[in-house]
N, C-alpha and C. Protein backbone atom coordinates (compact mmCIF):
# COMPACT_ATOMS: atom_id res chain seq x y z
N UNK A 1 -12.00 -16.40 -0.01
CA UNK A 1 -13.09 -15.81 -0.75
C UNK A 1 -13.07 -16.40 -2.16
N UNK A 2 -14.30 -16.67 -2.40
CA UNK A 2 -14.08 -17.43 -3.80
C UNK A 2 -14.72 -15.89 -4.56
N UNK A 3 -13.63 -16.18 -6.47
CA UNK A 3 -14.31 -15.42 -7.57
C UNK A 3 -14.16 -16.05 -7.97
N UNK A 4 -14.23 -14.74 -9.34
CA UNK A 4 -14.67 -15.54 -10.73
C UNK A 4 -14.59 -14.81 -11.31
N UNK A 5 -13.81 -14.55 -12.52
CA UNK A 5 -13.64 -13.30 -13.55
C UNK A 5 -14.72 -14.16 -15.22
N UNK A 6 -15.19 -12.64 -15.63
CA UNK A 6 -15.18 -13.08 -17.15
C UNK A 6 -14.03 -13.06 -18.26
N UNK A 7 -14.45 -13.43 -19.11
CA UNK A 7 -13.13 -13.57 -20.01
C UNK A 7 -14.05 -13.28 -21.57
N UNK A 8 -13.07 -12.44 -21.96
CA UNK A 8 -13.89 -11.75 -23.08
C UNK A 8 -12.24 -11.49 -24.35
N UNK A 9 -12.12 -12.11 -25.45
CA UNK A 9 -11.04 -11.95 -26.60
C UNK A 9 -10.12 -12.25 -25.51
N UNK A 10 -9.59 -13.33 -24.46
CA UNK A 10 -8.99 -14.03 -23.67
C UNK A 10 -8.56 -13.10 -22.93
N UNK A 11 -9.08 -12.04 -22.46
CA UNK A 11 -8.48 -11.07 -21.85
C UNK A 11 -9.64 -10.83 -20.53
N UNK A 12 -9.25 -10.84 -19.39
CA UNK A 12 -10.19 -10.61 -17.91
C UNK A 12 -10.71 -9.40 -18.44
N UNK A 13 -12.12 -9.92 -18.20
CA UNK A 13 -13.40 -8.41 -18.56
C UNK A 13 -14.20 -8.02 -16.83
N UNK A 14 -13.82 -6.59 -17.29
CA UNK A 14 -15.05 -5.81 -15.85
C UNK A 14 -13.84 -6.70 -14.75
N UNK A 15 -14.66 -6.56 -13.34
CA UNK A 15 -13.91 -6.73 -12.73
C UNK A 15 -14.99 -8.56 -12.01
N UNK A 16 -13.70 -8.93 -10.94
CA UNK A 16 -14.24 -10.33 -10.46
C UNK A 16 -15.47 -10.53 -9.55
N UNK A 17 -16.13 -11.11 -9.56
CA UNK A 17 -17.52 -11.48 -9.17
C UNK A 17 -17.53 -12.31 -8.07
N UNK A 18 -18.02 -12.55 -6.89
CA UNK A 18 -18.32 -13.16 -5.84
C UNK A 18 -19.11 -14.44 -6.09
N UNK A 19 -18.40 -15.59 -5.46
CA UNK A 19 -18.75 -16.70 -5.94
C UNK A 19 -20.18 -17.10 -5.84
N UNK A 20 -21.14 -16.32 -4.70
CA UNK A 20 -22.36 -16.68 -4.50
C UNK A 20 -23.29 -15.92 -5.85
N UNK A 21 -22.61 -14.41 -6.28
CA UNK A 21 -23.14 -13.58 -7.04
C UNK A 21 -23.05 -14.16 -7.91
N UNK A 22 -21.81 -15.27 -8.35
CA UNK A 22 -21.83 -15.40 -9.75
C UNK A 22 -22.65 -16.96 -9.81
N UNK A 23 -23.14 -17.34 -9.20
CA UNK A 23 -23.98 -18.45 -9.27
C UNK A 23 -25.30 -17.78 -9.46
N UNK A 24 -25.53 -17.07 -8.60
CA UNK A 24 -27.32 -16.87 -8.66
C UNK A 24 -27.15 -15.79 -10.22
N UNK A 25 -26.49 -15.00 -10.57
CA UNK A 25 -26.58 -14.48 -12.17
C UNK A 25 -26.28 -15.74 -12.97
N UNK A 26 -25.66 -16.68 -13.14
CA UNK A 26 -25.36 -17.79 -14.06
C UNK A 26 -25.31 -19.30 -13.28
N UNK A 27 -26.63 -19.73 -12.90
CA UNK A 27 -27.13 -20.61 -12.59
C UNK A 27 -27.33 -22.25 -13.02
N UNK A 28 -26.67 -21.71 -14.64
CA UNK A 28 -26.79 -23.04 -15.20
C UNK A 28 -25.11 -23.20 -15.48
N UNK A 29 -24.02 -22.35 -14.96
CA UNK A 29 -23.19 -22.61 -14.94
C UNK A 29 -22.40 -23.39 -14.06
N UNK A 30 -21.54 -24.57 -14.65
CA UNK A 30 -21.53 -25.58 -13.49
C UNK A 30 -19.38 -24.63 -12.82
N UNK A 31 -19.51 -24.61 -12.07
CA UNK A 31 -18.57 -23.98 -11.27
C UNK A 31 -16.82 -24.85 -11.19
N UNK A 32 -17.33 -26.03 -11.38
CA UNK A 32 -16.60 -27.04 -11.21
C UNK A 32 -15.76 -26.93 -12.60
N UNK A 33 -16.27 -26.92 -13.63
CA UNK A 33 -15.93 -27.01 -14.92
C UNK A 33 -16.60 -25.84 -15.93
N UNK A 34 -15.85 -24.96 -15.27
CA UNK A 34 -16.21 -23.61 -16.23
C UNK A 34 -15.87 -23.43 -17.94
N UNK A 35 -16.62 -22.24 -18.29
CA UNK A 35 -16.56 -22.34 -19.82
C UNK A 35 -15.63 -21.21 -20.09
N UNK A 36 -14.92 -21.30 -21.53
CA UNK A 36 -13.76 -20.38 -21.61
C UNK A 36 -14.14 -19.19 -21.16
N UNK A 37 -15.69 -18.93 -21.40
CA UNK A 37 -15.52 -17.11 -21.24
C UNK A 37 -15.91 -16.92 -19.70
N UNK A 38 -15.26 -17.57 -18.88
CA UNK A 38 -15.33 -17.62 -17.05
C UNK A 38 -13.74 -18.32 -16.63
N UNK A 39 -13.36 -17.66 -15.51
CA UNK A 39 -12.57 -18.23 -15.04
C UNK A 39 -12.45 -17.74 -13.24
N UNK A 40 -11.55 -18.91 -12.81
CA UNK A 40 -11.50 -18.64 -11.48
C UNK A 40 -10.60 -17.97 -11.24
N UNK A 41 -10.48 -16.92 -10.25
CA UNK A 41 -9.66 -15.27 -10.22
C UNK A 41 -9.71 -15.70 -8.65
N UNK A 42 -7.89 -15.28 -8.23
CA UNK A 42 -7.52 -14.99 -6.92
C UNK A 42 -6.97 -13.57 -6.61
N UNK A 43 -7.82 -12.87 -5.40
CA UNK A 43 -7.31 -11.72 -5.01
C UNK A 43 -6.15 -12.07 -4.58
N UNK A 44 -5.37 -10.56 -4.70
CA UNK A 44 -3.81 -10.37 -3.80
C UNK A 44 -3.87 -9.12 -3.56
N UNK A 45 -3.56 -8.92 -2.17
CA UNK A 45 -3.61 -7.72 -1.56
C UNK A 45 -2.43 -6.73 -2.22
N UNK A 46 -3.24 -5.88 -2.11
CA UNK A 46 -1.91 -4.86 -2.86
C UNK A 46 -0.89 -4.76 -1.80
N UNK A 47 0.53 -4.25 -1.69
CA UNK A 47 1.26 -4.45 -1.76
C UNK A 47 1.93 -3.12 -0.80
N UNK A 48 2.75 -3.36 0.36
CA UNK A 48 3.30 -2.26 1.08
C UNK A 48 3.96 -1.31 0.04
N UNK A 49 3.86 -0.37 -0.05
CA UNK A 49 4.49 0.57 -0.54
C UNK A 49 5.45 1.04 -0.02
N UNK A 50 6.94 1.26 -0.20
CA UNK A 50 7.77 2.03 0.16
C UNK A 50 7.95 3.14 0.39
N UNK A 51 9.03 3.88 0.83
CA UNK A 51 9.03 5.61 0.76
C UNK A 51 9.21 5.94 -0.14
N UNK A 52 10.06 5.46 -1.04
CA UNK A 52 10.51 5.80 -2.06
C UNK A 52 9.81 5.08 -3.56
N UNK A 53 8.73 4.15 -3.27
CA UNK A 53 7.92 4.16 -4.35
C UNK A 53 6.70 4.39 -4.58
N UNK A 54 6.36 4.28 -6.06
CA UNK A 54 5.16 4.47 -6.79
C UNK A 54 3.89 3.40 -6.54
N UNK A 55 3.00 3.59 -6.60
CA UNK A 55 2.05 2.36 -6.80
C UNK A 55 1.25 2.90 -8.20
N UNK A 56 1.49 1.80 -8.88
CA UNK A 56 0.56 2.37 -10.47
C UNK A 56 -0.66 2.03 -10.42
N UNK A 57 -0.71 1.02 -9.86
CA UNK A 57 -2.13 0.22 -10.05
C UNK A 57 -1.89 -1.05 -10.09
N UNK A 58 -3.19 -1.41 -10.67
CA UNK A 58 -3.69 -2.96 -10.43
C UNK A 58 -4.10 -3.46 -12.12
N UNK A 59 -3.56 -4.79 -12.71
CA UNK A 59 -4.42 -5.79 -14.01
C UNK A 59 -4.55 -6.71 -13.34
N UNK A 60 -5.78 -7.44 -13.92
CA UNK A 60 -5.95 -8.84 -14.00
C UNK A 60 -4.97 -9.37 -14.88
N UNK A 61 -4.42 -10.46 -14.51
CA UNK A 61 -3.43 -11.11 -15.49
C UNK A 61 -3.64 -12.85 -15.24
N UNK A 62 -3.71 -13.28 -15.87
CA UNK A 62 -3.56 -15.09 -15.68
C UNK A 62 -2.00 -15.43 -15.73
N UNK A 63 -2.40 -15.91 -14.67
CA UNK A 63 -0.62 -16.19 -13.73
C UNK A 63 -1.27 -17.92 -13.31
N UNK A 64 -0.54 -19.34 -13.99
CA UNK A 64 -0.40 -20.03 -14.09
C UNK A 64 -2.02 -20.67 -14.88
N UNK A 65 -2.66 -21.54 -13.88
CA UNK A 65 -3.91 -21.54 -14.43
C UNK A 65 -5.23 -20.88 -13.64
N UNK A 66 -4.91 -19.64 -13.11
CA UNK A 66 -6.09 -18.75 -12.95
C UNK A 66 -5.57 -17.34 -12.71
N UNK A 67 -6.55 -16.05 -13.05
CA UNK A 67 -6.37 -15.17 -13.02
C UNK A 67 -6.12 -14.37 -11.69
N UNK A 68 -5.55 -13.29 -11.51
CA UNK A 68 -5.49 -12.34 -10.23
C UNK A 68 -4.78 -11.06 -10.12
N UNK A 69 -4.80 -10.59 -9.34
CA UNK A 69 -4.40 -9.24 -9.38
C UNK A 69 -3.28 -9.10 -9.74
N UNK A 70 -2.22 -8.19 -10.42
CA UNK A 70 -1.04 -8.32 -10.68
C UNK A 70 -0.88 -6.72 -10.31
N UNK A 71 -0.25 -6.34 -9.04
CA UNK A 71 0.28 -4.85 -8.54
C UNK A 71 1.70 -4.26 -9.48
N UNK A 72 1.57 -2.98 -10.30
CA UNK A 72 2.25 -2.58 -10.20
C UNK A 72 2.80 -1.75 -9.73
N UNK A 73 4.33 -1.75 -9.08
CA UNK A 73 4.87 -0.87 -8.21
C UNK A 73 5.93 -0.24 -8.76
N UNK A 74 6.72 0.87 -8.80
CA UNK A 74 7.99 1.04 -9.10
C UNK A 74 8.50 2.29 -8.51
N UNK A 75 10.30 2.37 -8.37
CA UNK A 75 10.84 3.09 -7.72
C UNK A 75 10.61 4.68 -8.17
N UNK A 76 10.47 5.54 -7.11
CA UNK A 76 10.61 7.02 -7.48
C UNK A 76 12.23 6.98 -8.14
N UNK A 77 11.96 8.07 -9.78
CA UNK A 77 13.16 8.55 -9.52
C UNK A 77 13.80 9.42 -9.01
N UNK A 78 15.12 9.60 -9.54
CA UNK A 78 15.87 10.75 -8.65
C UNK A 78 15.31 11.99 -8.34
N UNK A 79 14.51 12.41 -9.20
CA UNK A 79 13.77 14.15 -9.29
C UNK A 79 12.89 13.83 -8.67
N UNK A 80 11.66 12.31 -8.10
CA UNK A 80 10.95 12.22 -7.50
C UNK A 80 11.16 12.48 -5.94
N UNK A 81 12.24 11.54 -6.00
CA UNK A 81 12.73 11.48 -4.68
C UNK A 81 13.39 12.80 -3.88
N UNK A 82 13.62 13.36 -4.82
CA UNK A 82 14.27 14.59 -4.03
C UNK A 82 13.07 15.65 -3.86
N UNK A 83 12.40 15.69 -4.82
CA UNK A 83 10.95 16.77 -4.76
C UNK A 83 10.11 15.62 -3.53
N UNK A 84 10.26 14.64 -3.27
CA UNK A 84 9.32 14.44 -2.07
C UNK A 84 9.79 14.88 -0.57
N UNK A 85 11.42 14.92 -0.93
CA UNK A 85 12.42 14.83 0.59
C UNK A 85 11.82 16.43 0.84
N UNK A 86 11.83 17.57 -0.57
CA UNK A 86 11.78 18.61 -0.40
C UNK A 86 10.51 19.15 -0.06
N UNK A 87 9.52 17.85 -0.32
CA UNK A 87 8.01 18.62 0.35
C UNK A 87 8.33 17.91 1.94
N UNK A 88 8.76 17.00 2.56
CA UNK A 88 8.25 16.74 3.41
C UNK A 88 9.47 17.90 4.61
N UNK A 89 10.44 18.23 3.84
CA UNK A 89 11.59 19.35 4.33
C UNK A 89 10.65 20.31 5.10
N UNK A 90 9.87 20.63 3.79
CA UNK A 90 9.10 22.39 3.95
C UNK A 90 7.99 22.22 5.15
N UNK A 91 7.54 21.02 4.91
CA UNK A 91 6.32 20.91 5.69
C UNK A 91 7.04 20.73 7.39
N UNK A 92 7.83 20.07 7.44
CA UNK A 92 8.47 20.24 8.13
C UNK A 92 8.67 21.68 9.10
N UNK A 93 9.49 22.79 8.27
CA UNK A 93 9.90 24.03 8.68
C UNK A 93 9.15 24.53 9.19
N UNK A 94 7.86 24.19 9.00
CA UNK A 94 6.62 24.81 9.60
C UNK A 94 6.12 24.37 10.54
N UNK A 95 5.97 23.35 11.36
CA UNK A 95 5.44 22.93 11.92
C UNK A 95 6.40 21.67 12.57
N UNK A 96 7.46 21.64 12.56
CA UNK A 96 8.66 20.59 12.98
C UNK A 96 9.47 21.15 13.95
N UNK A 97 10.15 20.30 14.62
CA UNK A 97 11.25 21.00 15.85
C UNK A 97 12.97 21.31 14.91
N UNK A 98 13.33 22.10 15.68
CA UNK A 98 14.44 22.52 14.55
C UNK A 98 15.43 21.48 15.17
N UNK A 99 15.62 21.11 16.28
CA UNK A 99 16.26 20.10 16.57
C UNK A 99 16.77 18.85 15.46
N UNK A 100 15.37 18.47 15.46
CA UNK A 100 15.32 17.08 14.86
C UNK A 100 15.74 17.05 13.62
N UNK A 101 16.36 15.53 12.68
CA UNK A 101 17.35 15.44 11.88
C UNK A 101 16.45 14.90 10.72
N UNK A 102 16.90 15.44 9.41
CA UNK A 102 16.31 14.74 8.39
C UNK A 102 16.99 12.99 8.20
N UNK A 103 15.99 12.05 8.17
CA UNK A 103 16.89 10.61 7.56
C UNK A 103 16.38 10.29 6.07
N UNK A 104 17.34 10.69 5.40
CA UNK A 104 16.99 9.71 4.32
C UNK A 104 16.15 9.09 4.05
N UNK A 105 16.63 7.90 4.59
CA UNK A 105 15.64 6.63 4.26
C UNK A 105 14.89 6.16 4.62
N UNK A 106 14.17 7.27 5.86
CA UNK A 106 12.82 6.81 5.65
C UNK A 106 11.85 8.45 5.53
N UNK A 107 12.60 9.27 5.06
CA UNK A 107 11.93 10.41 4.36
C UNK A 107 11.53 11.36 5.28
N UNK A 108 11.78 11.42 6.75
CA UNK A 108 10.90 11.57 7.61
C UNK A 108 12.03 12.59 8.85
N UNK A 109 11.40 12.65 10.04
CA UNK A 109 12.45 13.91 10.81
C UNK A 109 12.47 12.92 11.83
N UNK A 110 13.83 12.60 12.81
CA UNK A 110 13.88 12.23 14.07
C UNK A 110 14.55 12.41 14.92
N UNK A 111 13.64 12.27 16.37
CA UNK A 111 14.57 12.99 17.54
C UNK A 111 15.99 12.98 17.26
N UNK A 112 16.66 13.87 18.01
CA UNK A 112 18.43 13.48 17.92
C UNK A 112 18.40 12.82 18.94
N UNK A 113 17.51 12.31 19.91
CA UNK A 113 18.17 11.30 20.67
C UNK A 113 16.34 10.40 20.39
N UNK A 114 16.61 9.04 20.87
CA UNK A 114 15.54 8.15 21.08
C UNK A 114 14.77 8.41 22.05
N UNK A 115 13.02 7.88 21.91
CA UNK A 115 12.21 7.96 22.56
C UNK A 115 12.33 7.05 23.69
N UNK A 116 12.26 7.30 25.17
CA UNK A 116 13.09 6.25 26.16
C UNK A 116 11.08 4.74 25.28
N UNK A 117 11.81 3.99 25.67
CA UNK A 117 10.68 2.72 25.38
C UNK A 117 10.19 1.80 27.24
N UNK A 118 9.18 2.57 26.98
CA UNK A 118 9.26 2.17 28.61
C UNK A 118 7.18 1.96 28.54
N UNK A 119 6.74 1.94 29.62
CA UNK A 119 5.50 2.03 29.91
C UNK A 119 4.39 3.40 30.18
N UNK A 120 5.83 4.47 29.61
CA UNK A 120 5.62 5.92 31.06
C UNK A 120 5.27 6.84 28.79
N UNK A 121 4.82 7.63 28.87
CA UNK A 121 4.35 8.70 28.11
C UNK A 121 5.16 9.84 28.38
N UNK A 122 5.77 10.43 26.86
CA UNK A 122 6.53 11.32 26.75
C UNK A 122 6.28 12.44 25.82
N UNK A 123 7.10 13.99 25.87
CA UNK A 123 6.89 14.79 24.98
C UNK A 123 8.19 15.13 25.35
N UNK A 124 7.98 15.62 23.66
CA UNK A 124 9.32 16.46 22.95
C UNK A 124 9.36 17.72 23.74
N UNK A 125 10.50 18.16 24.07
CA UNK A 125 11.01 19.42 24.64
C UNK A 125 11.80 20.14 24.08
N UNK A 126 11.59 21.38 23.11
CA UNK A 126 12.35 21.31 22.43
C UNK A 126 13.62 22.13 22.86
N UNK A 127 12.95 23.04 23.90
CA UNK A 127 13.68 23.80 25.02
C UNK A 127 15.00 23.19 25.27
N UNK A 128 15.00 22.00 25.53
CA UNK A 128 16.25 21.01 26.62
C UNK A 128 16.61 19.78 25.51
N UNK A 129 16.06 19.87 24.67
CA UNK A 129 16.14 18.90 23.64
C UNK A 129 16.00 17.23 23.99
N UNK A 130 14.85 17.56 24.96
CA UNK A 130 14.93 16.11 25.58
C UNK A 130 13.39 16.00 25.54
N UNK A 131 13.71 14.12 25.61
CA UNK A 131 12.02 13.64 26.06
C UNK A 131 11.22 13.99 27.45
N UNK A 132 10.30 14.41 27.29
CA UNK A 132 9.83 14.72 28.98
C UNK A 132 8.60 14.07 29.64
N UNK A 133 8.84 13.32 30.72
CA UNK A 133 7.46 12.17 30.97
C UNK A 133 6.76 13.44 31.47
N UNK A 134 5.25 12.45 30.59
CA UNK A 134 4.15 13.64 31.22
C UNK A 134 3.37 12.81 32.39
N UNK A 135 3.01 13.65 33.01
CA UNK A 135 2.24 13.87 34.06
C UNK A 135 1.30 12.71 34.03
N UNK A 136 0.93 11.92 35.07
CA UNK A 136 -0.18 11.21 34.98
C UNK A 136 -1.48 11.67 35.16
């Protein structure tokens, strides 16, 4: 996908423009050899987020010789991380099998034993504490 950012006190203005959009609004601009207050801007997809982090947002930043997204991300801290373990705990209690184990690291509840990996469809039992193929 082609853009095109403006550039306003050398700093990316508004956001980037579509290369067809920015021809038919600035027509006498030659594309090839743009003028300081234009430049060519590459998207970057934002960025997997972790369990344990933040996503702040998004700047334009000029990163070598053209502009693009620059994601910032950063780690929950400790009081984050524990107030998230503790919402997803509660939400849990309510609506979770008492069986199943909190993990850490990935924030989340799982069987005490594995889901068999097969072709066949299963449910939790919480009765027998086992997987149970359902019915076709």
């Amino acid at each position: 996908m082609e853009l095109f950012i403006r550039i306003k006190n050398e700093q990316p203005f508004e956001h980037p423009i579509l290369g067809n959009n920015f021809r038919q609004a600035f027509p006498d601009i030659d594309v090839d050899n743009l003028p300081p207050e234009f430049a060519r801007f590459t998207r970057v997809d934002a960025p997997v987020i972790g369990v344990y982090q933040i996503y702040e947002g998004v700047t334009y930043e000029k990163v070598g010789d053209v502009y693009t997204d620059v994601h910032q991300v950063r780690a929950m801290t400790a009081e984050e991380i524990t107030a998230e373990q503790n919402t997803v705990k509660a939400q849990w209690a309510e609506v979770g099998f008492a069986s199943w184990v909190f993990d850490e690291a990935t924030c989340a509840f799982k069987a005490p034993i594995a889901m068999p990996q097969d072709e066949k469809s299963y449910y939790w039992d919480e009765a027998t504490t086992s997987w149970v193929e359902r019915a076709p």
